[in-house]
PDB file of N, CA and C in Angstrom:
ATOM      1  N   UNK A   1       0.819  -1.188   0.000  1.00  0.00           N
ATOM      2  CA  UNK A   1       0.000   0.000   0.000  1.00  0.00           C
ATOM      3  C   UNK A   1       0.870   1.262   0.000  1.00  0.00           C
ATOM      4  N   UNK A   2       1.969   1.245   1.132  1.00  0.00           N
ATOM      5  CA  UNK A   2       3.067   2.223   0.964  1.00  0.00           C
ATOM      6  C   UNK A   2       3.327   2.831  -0.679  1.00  0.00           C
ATOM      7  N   UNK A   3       3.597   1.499  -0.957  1.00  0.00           N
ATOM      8  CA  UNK A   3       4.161   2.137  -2.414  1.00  0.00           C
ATOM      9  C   UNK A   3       3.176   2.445  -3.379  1.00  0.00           C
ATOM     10  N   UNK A   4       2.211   2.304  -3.654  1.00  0.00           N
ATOM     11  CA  UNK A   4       1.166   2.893  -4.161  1.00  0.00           C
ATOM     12  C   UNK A   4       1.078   4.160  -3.780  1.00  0.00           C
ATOM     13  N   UNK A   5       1.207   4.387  -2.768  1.00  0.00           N
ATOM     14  CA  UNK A   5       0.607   5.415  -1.973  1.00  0.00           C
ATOM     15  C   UNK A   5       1.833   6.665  -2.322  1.00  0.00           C
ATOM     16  N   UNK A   6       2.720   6.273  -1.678  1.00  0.00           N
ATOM     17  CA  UNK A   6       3.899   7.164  -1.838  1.00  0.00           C
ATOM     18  C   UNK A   6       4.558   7.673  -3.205  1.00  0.00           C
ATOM     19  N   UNK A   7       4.580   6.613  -3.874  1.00  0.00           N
ATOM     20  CA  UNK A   7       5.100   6.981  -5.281  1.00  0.00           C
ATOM     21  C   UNK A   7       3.762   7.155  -6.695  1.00  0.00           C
ATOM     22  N   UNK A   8       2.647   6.596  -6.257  1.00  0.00           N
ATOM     23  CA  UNK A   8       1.867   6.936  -7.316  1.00  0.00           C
ATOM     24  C   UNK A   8       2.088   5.886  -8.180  1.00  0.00           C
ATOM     25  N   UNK A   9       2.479   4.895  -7.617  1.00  0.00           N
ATOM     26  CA  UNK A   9       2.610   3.541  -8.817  1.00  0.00           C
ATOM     27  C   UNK A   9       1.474   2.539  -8.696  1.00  0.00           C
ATOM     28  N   UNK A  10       0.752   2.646  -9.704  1.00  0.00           N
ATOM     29  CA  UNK A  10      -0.260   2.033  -9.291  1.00  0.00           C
ATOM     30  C   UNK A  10      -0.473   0.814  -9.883  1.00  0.00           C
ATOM     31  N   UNK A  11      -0.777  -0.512  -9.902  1.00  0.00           N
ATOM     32  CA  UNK A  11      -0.289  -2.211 -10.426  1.00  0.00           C
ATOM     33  C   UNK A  11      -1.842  -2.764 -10.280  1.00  0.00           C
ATOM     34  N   UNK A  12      -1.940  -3.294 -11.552  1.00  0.00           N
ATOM     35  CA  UNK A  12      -3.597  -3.822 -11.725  1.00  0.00           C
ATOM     36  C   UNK A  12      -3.250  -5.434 -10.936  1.00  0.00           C
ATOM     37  N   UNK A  13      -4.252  -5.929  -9.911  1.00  0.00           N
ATOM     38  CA  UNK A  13      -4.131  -6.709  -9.735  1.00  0.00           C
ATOM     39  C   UNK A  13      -3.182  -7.983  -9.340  1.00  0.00           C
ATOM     40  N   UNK A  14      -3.608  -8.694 -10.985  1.00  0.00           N
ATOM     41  CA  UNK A  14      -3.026  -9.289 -11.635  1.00  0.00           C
ATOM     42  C   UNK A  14      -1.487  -9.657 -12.169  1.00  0.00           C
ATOM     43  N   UNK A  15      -1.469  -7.883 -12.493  1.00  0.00           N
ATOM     44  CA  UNK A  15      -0.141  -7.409 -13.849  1.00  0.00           C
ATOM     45  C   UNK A  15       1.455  -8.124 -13.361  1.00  0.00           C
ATOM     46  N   UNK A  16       1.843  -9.226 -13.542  1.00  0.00           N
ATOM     47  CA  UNK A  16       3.033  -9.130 -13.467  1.00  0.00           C
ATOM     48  C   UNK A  16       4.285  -8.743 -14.394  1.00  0.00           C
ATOM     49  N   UNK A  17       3.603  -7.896 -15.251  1.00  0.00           N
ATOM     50  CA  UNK A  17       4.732  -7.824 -16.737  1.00  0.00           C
ATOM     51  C   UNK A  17       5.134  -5.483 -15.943  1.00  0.00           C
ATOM     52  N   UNK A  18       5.211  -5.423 -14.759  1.00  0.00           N
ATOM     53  CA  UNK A  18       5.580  -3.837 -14.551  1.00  0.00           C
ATOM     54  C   UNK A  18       6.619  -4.205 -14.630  1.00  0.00           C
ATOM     55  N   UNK A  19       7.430  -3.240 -14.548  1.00  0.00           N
ATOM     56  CA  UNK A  19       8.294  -2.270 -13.855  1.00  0.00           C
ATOM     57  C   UNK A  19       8.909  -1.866 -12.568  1.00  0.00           C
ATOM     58  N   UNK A  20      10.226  -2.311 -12.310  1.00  0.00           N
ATOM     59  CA  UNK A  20      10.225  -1.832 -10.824  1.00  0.00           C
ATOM     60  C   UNK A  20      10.709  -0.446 -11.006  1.00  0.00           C
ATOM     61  N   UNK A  21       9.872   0.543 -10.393  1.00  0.00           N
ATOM     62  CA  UNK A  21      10.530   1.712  -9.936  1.00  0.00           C
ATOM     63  C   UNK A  21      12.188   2.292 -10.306  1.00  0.00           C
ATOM     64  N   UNK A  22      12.954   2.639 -10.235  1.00  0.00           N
ATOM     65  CA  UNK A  22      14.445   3.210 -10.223  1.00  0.00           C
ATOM     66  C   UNK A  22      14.053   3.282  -8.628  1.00  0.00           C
ATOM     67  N   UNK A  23      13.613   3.970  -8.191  1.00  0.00           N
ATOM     68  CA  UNK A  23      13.603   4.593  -6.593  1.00  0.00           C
ATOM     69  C   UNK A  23      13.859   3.702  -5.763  1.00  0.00           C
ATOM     70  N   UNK A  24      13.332   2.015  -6.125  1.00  0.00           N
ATOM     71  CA  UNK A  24      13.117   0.757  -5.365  1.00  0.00           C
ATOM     72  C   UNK A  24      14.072   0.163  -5.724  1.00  0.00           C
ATOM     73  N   UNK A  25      15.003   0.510  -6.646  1.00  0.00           N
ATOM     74  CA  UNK A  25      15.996  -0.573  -7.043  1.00  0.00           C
ATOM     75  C   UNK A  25      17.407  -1.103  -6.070  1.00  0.00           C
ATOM     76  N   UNK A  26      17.241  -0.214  -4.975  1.00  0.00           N
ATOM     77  CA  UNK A  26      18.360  -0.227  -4.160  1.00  0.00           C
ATOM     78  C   UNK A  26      17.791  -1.312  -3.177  1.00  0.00           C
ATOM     79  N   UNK A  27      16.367  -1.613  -2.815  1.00  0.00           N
ATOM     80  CA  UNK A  27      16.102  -2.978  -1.973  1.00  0.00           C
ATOM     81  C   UNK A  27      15.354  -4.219  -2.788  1.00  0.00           C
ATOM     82  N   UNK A  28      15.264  -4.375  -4.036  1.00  0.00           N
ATOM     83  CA  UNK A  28      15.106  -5.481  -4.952  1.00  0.00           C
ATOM     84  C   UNK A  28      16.890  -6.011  -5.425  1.00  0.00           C
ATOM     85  N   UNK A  29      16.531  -7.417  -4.350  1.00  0.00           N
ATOM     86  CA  UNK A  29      18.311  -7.999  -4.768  1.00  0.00           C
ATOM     87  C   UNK A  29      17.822  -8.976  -5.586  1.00  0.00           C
ATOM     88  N   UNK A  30      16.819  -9.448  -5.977  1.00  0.00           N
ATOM     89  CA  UNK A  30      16.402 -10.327  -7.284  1.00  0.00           C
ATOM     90  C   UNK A  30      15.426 -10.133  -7.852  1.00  0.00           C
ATOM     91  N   UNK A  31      15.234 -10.083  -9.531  1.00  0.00           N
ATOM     92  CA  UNK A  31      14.199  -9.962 -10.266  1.00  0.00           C
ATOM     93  C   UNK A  31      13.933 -10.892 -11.248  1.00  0.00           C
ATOM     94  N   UNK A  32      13.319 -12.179 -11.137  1.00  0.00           N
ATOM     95  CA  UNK A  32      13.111 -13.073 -11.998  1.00  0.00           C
ATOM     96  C   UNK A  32      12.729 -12.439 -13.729  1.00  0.00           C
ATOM     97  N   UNK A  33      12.062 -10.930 -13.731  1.00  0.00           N
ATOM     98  CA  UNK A  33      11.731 -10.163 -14.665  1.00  0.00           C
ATOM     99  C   UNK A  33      10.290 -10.538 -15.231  1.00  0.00           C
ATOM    100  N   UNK A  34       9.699  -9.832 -15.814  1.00  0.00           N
ATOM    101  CA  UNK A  34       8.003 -10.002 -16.179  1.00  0.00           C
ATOM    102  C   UNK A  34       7.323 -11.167 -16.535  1.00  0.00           C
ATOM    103  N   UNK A  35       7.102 -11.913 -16.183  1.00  0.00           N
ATOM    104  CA  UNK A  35       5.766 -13.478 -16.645  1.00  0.00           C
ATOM    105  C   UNK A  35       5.127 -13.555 -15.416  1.00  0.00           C
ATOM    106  N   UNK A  36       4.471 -15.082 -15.895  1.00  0.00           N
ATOM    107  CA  UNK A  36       3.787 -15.186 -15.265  1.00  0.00           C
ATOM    108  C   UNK A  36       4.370 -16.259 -13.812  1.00  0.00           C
ATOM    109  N   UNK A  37       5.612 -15.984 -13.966  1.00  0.00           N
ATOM    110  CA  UNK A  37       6.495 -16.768 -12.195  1.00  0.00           C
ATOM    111  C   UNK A  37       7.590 -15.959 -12.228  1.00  0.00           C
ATOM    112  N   UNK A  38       6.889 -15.068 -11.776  1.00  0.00           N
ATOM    113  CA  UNK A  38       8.063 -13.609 -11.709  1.00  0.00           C
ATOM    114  C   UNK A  38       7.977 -13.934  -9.703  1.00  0.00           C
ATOM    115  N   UNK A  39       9.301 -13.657  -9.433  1.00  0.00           N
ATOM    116  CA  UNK A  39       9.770 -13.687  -8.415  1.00  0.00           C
ATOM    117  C   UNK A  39      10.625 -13.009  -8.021  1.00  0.00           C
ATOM    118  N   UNK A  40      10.052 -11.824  -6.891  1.00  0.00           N
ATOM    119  CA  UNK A  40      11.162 -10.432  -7.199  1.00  0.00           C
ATOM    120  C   UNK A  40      11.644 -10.777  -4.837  1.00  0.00           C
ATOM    121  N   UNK A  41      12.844 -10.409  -5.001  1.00  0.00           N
ATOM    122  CA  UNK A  41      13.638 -11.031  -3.534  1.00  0.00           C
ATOM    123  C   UNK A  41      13.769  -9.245  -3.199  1.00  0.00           C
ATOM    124  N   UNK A  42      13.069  -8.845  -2.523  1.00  0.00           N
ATOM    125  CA  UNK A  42      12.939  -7.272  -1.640  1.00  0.00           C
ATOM    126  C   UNK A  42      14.080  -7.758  -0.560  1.00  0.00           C
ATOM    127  N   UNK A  43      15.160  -6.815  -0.087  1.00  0.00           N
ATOM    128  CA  UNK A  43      15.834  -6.966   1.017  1.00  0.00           C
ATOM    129  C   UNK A  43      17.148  -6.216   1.170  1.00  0.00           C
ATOM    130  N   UNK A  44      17.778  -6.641   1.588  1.00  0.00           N
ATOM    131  CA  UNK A  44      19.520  -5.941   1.339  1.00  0.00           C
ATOM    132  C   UNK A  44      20.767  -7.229   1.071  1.00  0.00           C
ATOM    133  N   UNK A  45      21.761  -6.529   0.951  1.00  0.00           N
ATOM    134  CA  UNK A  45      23.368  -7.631   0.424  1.00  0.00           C
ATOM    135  C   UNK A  45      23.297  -8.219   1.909  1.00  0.00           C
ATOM    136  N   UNK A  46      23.335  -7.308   2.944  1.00  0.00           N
ATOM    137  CA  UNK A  46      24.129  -7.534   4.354  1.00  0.00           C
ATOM    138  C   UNK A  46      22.809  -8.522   4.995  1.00  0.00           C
ATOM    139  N   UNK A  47      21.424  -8.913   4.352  1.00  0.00           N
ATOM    140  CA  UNK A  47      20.566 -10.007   5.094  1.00  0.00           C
ATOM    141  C   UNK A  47      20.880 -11.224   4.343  1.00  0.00           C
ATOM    142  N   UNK A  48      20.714 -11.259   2.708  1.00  0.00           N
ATOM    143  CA  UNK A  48      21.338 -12.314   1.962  1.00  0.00           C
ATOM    144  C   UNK A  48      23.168 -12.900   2.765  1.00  0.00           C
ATOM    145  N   UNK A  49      24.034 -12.078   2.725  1.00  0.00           N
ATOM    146  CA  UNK A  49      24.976 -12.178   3.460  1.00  0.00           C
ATOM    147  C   UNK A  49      24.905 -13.494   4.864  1.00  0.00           C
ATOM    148  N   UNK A  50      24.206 -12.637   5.352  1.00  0.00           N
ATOM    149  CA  UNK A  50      23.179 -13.352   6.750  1.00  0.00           C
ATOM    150  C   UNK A  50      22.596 -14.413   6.445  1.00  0.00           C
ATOM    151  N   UNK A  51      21.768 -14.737   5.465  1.00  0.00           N
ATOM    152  CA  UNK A  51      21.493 -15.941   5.214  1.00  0.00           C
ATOM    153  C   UNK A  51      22.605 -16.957   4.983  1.00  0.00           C
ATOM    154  N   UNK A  52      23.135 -17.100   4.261  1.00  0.00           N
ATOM    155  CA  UNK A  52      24.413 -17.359   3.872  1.00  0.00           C
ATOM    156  C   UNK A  52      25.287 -17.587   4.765  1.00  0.00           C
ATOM    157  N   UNK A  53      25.393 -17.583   5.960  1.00  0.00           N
ATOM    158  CA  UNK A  53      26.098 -17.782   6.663  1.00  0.00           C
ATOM    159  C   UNK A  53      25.254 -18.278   8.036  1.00  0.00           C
ATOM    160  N   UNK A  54      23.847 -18.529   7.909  1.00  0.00           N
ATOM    161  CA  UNK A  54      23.144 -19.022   9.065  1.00  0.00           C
ATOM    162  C   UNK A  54      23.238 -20.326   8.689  1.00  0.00           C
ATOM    163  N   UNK A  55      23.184 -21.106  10.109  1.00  0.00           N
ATOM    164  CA  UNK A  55      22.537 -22.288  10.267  1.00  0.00           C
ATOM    165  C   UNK A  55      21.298 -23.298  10.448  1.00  0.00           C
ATOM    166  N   UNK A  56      20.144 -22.207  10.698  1.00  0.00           N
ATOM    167  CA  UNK A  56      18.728 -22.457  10.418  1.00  0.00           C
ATOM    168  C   UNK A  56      18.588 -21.314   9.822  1.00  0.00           C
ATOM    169  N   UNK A  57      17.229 -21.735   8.976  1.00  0.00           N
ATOM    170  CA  UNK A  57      16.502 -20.711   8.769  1.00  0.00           C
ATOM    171  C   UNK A  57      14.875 -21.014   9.006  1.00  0.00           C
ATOM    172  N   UNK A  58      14.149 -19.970   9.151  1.00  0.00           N
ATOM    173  CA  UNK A  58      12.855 -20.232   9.805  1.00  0.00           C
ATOM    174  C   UNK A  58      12.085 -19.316   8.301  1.00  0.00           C
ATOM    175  N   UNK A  59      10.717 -20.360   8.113  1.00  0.00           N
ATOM    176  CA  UNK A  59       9.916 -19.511   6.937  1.00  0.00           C
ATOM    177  C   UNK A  59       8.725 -19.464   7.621  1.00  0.00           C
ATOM    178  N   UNK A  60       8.269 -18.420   6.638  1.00  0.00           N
ATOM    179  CA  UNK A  60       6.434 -18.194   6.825  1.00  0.00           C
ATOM    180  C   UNK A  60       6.060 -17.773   5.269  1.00  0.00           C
ATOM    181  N   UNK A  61       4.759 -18.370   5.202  1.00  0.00           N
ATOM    182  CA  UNK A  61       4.229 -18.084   3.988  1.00  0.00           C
ATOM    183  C   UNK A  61       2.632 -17.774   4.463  1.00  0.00           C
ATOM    184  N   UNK A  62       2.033 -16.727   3.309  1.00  0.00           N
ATOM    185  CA  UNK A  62       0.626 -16.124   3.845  1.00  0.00           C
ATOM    186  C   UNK A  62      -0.249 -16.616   2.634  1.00  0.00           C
ATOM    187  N   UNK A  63      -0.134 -17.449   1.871  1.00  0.00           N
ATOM    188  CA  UNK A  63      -0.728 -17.690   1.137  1.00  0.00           C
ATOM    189  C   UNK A  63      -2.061 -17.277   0.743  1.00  0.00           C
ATOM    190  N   UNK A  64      -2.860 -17.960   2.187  1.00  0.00           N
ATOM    191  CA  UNK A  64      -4.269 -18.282   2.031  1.00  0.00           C
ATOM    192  C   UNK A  64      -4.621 -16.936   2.850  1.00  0.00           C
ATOM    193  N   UNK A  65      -4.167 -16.270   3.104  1.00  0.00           N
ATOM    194  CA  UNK A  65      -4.572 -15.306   4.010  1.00  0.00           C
ATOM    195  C   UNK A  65      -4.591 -13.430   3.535  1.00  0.00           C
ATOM    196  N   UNK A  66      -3.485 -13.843   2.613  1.00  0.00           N
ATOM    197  CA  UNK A  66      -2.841 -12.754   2.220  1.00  0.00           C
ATOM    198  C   UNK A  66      -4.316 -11.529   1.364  1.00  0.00           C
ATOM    199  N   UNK A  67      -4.519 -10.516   1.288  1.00  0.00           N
ATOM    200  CA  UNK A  67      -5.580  -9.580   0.677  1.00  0.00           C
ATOM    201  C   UNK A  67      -5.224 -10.004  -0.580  1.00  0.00           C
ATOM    202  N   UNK A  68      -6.552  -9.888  -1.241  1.00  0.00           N
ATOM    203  CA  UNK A  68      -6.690 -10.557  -2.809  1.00  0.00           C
ATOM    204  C   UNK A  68      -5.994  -8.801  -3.428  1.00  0.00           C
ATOM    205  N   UNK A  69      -5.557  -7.605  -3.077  1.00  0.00           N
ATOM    206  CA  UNK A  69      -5.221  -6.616  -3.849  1.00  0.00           C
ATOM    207  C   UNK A  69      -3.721  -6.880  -3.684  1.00  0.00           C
ATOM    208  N   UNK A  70      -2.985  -7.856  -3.109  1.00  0.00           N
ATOM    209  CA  UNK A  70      -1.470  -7.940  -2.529  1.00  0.00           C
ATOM    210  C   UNK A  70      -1.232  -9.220  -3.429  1.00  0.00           C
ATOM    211  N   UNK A  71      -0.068 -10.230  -3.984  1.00  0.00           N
ATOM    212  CA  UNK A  71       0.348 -11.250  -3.929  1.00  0.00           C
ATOM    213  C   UNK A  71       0.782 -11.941  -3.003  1.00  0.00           C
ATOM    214  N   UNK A  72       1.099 -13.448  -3.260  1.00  0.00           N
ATOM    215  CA  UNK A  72       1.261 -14.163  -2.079  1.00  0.00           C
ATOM    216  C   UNK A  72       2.816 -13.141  -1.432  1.00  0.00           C
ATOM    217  N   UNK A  73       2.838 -13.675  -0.166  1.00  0.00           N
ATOM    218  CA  UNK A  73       4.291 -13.689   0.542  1.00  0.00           C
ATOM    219  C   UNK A  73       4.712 -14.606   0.901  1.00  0.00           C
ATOM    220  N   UNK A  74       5.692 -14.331   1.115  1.00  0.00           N
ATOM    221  CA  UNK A  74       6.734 -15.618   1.660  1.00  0.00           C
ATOM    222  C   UNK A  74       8.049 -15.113   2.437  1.00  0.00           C
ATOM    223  N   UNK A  75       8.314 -15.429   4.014  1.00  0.00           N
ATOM    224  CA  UNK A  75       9.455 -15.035   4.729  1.00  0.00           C
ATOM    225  C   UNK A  75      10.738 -15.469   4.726  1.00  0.00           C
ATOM    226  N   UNK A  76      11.150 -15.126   5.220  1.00  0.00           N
ATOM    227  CA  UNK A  76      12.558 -16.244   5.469  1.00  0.00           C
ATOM    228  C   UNK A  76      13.262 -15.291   6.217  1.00  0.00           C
ATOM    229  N   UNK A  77      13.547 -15.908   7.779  1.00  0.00           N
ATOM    230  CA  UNK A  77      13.945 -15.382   8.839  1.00  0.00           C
ATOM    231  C   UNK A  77      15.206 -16.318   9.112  1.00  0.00           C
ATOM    232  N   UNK A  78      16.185 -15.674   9.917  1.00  0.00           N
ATOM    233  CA  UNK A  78      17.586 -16.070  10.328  1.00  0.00           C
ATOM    234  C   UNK A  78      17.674 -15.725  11.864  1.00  0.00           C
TER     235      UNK A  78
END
């Protein structure tokens, strides 16, 4: 909602064929790029880093829960 809100970018639904921002490009460390199993990794070097060097990792996923105006999520905690 932030980003809608703040930048005026507004994403139908559906649309996975956008655009990321320039403004956002400094916390997108992966972009699978536009289809339909686009998989974009929001975060920083120094948490990937962190992953990478943990010994568990703990997930959460919101699948079934998540607002039909959002896509799924998925966590991954260290």
């Amino acid at each position: 909602m932030l980003l809608m809100e703040t930048h005026a970018f507004q994403l139908s639904q559906k649309d996975l064929l956008f655009d990321i921002p320039e403004s956002f490009a400094d916390i997108v460390v992966f972009d699978s790029g536009p289809g339909d199993d686009r998989l974009i990794l929001i975060s920083c070097h120094e948490l990937v880093d962190g992953l990478a060097r943990a010994s568990m990792w703990l997930a959460y996923g919101t699948f079934k829960v998540v607002p039909s105006v959002f896509f799924p999520l998925y966590t991954i905690h260290f």
